[in-house]
C-alpha atoms as a PDB file:
ATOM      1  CA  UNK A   1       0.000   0.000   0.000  1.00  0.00           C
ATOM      2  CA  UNK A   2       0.694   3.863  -0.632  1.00  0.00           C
ATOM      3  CA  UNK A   3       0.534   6.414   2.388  1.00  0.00           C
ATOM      4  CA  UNK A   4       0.724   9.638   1.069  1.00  0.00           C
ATOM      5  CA  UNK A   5       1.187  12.679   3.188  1.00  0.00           C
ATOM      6  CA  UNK A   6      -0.259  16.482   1.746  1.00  0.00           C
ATOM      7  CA  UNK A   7       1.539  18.709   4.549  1.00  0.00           C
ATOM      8  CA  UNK A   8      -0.086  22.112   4.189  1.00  0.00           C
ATOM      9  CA  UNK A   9       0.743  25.253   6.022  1.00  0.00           C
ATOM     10  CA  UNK A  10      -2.834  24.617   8.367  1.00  0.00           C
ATOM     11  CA  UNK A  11      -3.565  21.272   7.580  1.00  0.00           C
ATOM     12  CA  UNK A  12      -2.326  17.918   6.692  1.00  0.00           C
ATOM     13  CA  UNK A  13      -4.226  15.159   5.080  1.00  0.00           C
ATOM     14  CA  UNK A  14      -2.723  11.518   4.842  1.00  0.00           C
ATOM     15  CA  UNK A  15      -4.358   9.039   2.460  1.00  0.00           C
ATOM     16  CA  UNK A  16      -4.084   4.914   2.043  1.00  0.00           C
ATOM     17  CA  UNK A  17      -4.010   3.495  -1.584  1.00  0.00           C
ATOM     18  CA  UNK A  18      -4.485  -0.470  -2.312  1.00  0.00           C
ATOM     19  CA  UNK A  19      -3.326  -0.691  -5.877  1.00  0.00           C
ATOM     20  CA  UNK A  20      -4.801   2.611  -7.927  1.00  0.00           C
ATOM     21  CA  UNK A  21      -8.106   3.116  -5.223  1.00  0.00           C
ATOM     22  CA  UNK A  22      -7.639   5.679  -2.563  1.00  0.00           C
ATOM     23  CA  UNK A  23      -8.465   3.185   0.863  1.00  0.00           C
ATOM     24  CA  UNK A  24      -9.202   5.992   2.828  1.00  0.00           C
ATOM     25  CA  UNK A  25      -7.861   9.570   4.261  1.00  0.00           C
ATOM     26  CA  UNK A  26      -7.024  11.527   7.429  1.00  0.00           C
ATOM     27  CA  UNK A  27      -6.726  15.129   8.032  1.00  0.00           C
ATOM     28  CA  UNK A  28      -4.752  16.593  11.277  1.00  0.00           C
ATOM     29  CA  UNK A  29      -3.689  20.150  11.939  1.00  0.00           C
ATOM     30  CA  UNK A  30      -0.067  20.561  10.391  1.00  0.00           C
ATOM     31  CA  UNK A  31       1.924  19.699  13.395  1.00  0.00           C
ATOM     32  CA  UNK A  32       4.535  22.660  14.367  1.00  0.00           C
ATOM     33  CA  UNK A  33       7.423  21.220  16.091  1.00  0.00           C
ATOM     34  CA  UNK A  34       6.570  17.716  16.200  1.00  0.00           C
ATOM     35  CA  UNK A  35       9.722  15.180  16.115  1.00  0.00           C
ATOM     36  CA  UNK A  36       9.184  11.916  13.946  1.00  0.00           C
ATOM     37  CA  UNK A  37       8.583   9.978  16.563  1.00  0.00           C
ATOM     38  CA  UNK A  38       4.981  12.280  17.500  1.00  0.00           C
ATOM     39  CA  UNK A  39       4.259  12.209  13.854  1.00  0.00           C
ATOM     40  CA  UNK A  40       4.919   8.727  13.570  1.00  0.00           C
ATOM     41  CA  UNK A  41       2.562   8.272  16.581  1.00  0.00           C
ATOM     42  CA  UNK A  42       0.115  10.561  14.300  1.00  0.00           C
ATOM     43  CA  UNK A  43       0.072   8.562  11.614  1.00  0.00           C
ATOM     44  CA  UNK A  44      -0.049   4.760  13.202  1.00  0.00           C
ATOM     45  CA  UNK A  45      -2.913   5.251  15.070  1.00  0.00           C
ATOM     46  CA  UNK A  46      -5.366   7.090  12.061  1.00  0.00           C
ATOM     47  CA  UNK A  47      -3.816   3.588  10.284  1.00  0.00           C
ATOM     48  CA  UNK A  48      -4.585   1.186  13.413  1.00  0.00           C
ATOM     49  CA  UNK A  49      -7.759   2.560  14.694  1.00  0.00           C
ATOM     50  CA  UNK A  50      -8.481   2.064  10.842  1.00  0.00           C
ATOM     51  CA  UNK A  51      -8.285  -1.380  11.187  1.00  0.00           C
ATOM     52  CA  UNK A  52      -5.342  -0.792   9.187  1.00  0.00           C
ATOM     53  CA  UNK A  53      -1.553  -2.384   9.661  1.00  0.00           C
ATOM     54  CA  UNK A  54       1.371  -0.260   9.519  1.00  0.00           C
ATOM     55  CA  UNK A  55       3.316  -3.042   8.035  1.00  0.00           C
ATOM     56  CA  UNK A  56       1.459  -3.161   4.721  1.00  0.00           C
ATOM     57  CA  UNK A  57       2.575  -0.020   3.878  1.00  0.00           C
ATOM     58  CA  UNK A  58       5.246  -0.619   1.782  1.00  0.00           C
ATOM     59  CA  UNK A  59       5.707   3.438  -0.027  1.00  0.00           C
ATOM     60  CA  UNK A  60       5.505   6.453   0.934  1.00  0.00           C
ATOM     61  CA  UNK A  61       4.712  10.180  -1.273  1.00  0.00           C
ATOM     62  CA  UNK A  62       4.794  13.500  -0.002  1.00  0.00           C
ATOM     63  CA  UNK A  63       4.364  16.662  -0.600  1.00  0.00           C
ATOM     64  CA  UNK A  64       4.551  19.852   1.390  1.00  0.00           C
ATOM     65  CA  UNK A  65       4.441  23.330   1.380  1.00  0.00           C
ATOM     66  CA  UNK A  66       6.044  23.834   4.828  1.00  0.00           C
ATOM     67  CA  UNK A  67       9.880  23.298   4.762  1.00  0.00           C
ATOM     68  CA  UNK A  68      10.160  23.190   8.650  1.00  0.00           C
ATOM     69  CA  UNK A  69       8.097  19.875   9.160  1.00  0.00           C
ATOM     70  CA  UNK A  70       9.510  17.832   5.586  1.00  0.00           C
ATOM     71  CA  UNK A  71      12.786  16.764   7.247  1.00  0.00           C
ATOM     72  CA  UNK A  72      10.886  15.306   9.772  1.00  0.00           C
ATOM     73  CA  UNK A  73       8.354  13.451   7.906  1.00  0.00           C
ATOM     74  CA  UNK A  74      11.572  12.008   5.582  1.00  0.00           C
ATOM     75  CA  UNK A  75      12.831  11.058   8.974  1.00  0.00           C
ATOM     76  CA  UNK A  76       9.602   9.220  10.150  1.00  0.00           C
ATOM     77  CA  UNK A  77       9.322   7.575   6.454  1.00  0.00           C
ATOM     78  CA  UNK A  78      12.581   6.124   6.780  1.00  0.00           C
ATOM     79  CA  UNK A  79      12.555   4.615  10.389  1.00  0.00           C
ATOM     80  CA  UNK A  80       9.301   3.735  10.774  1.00  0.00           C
ATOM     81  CA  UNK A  81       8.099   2.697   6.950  1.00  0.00           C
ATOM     82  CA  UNK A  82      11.682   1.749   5.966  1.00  0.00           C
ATOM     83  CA  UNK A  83      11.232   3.793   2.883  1.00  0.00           C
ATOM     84  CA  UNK A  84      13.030   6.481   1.584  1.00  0.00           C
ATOM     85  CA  UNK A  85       9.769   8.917   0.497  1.00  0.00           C
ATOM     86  CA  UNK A  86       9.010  10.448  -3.134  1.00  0.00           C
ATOM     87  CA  UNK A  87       8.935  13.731  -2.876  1.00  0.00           C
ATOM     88  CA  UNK A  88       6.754  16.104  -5.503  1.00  0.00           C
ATOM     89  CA  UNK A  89       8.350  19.111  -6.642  1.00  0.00           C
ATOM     90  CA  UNK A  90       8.792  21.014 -10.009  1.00  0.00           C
ATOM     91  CA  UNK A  91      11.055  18.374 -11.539  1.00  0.00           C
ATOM     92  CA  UNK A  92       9.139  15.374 -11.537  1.00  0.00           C
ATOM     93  CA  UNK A  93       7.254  13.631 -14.270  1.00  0.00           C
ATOM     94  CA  UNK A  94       4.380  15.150 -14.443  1.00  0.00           C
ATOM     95  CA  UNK A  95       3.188  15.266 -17.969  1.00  0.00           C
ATOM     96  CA  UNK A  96       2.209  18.636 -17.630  1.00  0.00           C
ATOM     97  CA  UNK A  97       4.087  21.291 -19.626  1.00  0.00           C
ATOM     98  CA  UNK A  98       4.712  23.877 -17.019  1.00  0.00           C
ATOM     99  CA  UNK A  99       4.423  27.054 -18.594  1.00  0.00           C
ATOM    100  CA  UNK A 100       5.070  29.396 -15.888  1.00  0.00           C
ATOM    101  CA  UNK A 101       8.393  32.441 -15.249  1.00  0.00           C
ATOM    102  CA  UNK A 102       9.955  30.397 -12.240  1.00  0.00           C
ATOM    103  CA  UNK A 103       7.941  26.229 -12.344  1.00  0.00           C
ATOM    104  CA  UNK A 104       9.943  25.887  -8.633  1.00  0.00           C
ATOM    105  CA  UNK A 105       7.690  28.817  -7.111  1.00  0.00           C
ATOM    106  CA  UNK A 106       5.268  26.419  -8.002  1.00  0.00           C
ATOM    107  CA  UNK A 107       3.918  24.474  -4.409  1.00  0.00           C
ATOM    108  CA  UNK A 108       3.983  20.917  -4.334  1.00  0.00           C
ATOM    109  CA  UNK A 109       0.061  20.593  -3.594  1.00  0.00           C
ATOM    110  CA  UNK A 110      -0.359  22.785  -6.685  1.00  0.00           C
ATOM    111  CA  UNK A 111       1.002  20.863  -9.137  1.00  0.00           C
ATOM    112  CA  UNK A 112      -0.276  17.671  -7.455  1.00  0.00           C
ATOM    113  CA  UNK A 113      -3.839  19.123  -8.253  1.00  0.00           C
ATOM    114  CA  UNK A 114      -3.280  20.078 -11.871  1.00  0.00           C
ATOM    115  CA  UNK A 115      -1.837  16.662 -12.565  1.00  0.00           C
ATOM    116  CA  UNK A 116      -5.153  14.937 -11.215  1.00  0.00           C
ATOM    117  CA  UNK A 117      -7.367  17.017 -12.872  1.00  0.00           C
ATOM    118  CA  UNK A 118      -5.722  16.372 -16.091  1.00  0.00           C
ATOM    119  CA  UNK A 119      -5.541  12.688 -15.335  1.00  0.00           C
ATOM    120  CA  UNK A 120      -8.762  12.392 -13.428  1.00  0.00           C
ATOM    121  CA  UNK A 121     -10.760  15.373 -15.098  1.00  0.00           C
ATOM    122  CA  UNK A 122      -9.073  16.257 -18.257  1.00  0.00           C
ATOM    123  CA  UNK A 123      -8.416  19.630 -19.803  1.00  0.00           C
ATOM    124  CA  UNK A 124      -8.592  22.599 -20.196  1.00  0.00           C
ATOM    125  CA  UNK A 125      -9.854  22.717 -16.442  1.00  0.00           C
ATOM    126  CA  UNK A 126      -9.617  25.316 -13.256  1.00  0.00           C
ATOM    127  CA  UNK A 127      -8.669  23.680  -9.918  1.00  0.00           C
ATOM    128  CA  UNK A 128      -9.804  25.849  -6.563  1.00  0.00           C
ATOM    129  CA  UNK A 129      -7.960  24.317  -3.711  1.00  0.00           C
ATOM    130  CA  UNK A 130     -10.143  26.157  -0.899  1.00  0.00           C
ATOM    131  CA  UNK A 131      -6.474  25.845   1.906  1.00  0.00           C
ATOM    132  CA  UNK A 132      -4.638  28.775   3.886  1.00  0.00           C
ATOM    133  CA  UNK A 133      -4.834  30.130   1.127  1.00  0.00           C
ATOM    134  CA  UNK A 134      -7.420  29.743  -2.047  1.00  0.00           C
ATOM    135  CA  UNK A 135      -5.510  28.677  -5.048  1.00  0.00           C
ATOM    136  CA  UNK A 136      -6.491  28.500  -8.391  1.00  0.00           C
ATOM    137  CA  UNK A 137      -4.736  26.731 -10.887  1.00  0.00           C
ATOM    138  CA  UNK A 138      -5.036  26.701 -14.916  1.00  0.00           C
ATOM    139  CA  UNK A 139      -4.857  23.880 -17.379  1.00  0.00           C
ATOM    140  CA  UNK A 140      -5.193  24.811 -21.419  1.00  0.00           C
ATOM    141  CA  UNK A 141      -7.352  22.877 -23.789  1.00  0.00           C
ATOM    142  CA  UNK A 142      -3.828  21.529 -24.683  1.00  0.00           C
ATOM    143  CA  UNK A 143      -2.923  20.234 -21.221  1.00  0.00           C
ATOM    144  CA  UNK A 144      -0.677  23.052 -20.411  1.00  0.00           C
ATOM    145  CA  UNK A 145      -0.110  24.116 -17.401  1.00  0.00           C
ATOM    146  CA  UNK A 146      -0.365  28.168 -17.560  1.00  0.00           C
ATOM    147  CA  UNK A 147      -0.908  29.611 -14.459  1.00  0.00           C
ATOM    148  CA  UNK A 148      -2.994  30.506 -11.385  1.00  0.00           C
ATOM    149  CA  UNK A 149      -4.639  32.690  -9.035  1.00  0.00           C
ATOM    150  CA  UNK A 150      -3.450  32.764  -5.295  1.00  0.00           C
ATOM    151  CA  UNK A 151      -5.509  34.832  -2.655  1.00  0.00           C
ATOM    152  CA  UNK A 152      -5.587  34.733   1.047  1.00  0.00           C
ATOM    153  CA  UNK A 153      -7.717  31.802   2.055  1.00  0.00           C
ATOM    154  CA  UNK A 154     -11.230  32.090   4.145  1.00  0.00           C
ATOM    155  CA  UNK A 155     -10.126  30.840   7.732  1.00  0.00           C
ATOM    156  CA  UNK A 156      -7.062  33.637   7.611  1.00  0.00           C
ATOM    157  CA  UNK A 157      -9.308  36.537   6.300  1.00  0.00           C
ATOM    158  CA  UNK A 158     -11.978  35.296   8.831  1.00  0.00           C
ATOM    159  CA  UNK A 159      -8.895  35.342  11.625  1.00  0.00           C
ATOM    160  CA  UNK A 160      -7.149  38.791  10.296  1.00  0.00           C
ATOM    161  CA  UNK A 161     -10.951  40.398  10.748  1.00  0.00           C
ATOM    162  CA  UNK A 162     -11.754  39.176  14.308  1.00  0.00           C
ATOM    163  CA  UNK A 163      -7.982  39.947  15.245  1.00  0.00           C
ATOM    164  CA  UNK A 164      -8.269  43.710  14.430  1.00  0.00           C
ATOM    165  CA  UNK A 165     -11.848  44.350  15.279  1.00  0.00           C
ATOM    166  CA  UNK A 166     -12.419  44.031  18.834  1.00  0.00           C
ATOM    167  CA  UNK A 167     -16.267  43.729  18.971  1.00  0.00           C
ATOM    168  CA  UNK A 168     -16.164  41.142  16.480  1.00  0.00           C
ATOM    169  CA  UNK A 169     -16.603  37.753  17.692  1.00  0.00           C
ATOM    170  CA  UNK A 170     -15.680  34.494  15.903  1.00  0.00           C
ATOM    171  CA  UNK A 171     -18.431  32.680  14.066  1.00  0.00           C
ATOM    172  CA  UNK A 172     -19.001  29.555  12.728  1.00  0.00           C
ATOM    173  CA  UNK A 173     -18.528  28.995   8.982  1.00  0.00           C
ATOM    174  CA  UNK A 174     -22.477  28.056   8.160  1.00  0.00           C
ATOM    175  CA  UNK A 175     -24.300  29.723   5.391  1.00  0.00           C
ATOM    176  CA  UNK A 176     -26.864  31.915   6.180  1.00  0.00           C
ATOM    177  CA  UNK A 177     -30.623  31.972   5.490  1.00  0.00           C
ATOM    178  CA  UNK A 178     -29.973  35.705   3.855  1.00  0.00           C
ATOM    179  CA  UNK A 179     -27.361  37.869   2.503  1.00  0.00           C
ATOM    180  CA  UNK A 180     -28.763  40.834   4.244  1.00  0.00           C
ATOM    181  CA  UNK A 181     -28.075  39.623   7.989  1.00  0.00           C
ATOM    182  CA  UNK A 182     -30.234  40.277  11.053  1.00  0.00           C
ATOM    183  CA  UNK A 183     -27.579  40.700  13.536  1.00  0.00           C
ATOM    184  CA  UNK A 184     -23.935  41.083  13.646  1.00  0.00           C
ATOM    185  CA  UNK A 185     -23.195  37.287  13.956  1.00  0.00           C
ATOM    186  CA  UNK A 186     -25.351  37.004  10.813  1.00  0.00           C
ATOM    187  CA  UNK A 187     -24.096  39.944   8.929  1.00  0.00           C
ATOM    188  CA  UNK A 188     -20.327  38.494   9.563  1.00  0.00           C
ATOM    189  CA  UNK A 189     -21.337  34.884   8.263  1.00  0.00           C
ATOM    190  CA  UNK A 190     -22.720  36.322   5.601  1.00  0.00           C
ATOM    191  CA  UNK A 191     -20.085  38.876   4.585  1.00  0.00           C
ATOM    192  CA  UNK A 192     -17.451  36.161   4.748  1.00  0.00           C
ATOM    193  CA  UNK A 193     -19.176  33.452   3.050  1.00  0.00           C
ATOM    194  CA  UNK A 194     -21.041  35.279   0.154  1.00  0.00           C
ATOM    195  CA  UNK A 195     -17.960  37.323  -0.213  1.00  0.00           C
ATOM    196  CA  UNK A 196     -15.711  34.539  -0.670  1.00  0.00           C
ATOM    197  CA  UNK A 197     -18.360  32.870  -2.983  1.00  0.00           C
ATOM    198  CA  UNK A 198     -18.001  36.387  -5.579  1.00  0.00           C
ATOM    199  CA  UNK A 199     -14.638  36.328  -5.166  1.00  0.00           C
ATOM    200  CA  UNK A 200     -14.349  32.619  -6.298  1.00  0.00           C
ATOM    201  CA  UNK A 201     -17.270  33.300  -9.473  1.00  0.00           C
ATOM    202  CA  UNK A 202     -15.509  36.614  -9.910  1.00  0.00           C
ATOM    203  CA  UNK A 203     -11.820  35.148 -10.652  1.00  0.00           C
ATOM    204  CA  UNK A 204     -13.102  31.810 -12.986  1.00  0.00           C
ATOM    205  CA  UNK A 205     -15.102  34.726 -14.726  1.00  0.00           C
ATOM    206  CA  UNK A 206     -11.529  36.848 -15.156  1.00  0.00           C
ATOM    207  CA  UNK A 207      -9.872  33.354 -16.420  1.00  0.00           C
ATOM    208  CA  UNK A 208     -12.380  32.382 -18.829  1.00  0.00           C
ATOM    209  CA  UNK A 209     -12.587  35.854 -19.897  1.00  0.00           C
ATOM    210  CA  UNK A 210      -8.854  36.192 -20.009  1.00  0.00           C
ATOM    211  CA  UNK A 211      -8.159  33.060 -21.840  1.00  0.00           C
ATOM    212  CA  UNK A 212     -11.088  33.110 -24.615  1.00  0.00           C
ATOM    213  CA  UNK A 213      -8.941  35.921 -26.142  1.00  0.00           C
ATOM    214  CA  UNK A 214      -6.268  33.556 -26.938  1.00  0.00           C
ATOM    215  CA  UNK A 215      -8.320  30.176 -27.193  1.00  0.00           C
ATOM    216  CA  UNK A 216     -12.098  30.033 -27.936  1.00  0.00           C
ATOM    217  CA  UNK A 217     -11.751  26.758 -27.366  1.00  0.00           C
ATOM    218  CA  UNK A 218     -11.274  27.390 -23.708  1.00  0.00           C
ATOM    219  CA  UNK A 219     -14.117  25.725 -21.266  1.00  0.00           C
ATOM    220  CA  UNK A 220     -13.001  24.085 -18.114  1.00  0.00           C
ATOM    221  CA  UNK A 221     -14.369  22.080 -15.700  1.00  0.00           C
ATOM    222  CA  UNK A 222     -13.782  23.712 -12.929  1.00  0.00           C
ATOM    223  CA  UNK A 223     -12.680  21.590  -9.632  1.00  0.00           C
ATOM    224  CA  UNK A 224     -13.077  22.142  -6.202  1.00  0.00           C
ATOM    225  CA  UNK A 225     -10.742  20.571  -3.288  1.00  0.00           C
ATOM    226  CA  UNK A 226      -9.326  21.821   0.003  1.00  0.00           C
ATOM    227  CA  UNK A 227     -10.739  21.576   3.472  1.00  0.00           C
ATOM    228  CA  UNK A 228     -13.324  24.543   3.346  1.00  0.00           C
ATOM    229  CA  UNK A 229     -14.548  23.447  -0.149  1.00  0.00           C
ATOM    230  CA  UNK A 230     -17.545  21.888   0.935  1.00  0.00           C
ATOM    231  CA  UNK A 231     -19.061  25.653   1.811  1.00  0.00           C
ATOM    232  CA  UNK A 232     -18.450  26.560  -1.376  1.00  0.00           C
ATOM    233  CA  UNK A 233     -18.910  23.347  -4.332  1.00  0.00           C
ATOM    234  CA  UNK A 234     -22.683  23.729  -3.773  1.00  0.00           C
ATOM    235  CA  UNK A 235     -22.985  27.131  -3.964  1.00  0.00           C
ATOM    236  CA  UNK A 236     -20.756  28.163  -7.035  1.00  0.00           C
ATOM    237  CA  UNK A 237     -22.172  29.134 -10.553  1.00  0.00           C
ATOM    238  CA  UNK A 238     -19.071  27.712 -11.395  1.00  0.00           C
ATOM    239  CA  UNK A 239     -17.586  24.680  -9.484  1.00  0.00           C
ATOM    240  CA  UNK A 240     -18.510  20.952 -11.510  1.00  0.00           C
ATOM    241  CA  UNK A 241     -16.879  18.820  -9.126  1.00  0.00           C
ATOM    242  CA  UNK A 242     -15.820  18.567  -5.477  1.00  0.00           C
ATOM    243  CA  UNK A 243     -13.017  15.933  -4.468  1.00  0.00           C
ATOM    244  CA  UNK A 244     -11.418  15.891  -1.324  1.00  0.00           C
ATOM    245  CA  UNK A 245      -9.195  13.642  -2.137  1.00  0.00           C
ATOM    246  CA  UNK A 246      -7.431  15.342  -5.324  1.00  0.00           C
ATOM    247  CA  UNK A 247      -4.319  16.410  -3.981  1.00  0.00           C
ATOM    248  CA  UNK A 248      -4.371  12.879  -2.862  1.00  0.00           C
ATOM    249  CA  UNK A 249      -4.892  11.457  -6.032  1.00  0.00           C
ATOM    250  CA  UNK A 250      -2.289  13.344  -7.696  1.00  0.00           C
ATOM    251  CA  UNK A 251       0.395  12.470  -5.311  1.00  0.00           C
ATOM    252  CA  UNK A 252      -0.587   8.709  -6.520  1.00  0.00           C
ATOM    253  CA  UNK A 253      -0.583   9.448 -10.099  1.00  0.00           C
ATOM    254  CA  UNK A 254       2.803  11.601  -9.822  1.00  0.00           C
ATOM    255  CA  UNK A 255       4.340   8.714  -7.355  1.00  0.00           C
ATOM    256  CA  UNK A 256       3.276   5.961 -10.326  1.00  0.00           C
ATOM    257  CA  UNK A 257       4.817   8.206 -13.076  1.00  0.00           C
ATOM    258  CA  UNK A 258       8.209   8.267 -11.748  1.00  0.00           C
ATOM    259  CA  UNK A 259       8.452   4.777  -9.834  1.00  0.00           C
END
């Protein structure tokens, strides 16, 4: 079996594939200054209390946007799966022609996610990876990879706002009943959610827009993933599909590709 590991800068999400099937997944809050050993601990028990054993795993794929936690996850790969871990980064196979100024700005989730939706989805195609921050990544109708969108993601907007204005009080991220709210907890709910919504339908707009210039024969599926995408898949003019699991995925397809 495949573990793979997606270390994000909030989150982390650790999948099981048998053969080309994703098992199941995990998500944990991206552990700070965790040795190994606590990651290690991490990881056997999601497997264990899984009904899961630790020894079947037999490979291991990452890839992470944090550089503070990777040396430790190598670390854990190698003593406790015995496996020295494929990495994702700009210089892997990919099959995706990168065409972008500087291909190693490029995260590791990000071009996880455009090589699953090419795979998975085909092309040309949008991916909105709803993280820390909300990505948005372009394929071409050729396959290309051409660019993307990166804007500061709805939990650290939602954080910077109740940081610098003292009356504010958190809220929970449900939708709702009305735009126009009733009250401040509804009027902040609302103002964070529906704005994040136009901001989302706004920018695919701007790319489709954008790109017909150069290629009529632009129209992309447009993908959601990410932790908060479930708020929005529903509730975009936009958004086709919602998978969890595509950075996932991709980390499968990119490990198989260069094995």
């Amino acid at each position: 079996m495949l573990l793979a590991i997606d270390i994000g800068n909030t989150q982390t999400v650790v999948g099981l594939f048998g053969e080309d099937k994703i098992l199941t997944s995990w998500r944990m809050v991206t552990p700070k200054y965790e040795t190994s050993d606590e990651i290690a601990a991490a990881v056997f028990n999601f497997l264990k209390n899984s009904e899961f054993n630790p020894k079947d795993v037999k490979e291991v794929a990452i890839s992470c946007v944090v550089p503070r936690i990777l040396e430790e996850i190598i670390k854990m790969s190698r003593r406790y799966f015995n496996q020295a871990p494929f990495i994702v980064n700009s210089d892997v196979k990919s099959d995706l022609v990168i065409k972008y100024d500087y291909p190693r700005e490029i995260g590791a989730d990000r071009i996880a996610n455009s090589a699953a939706a090419k795979e998975i989805y085909g092309y040309p195609a949008v991916v909105v990876d709803f993280g820390t921050a909300t990505t948005f990544d372009i394929l071409s109708s050729r396959g290309e990879y051409i660019g993307g969108v990166i804007a500061p993601g709805i939990e650290i907007s939602s954080e910077a706002l109740f940081s610098y204005a003292a009356k504010l009080s958190k809220v929970d991220l449900n939708w709702p009943e009305m735009v126009v709210g009733e009250n401040t907890y509804d009027s902040v709910r609302s103002g964070i959610l529906y704005g994040f919504l136009g901001q989302v339908d706004f920018i695919v707009d701007k790319i489709i827009e954008e790109q017909n210039k150069k290629d009529k024969k632009f129209r992309p599926k447009v993908i959601a993933t990410g932790g908060l995408a479930f708020l929005m898949a529903d509730k975009s003019r936009w958004i086709e599909i919602h998978d969890p699991d595509l950075t996932l995925k991709g980390l499968k397809i990119l490990f198989d590709k260069n094995k």
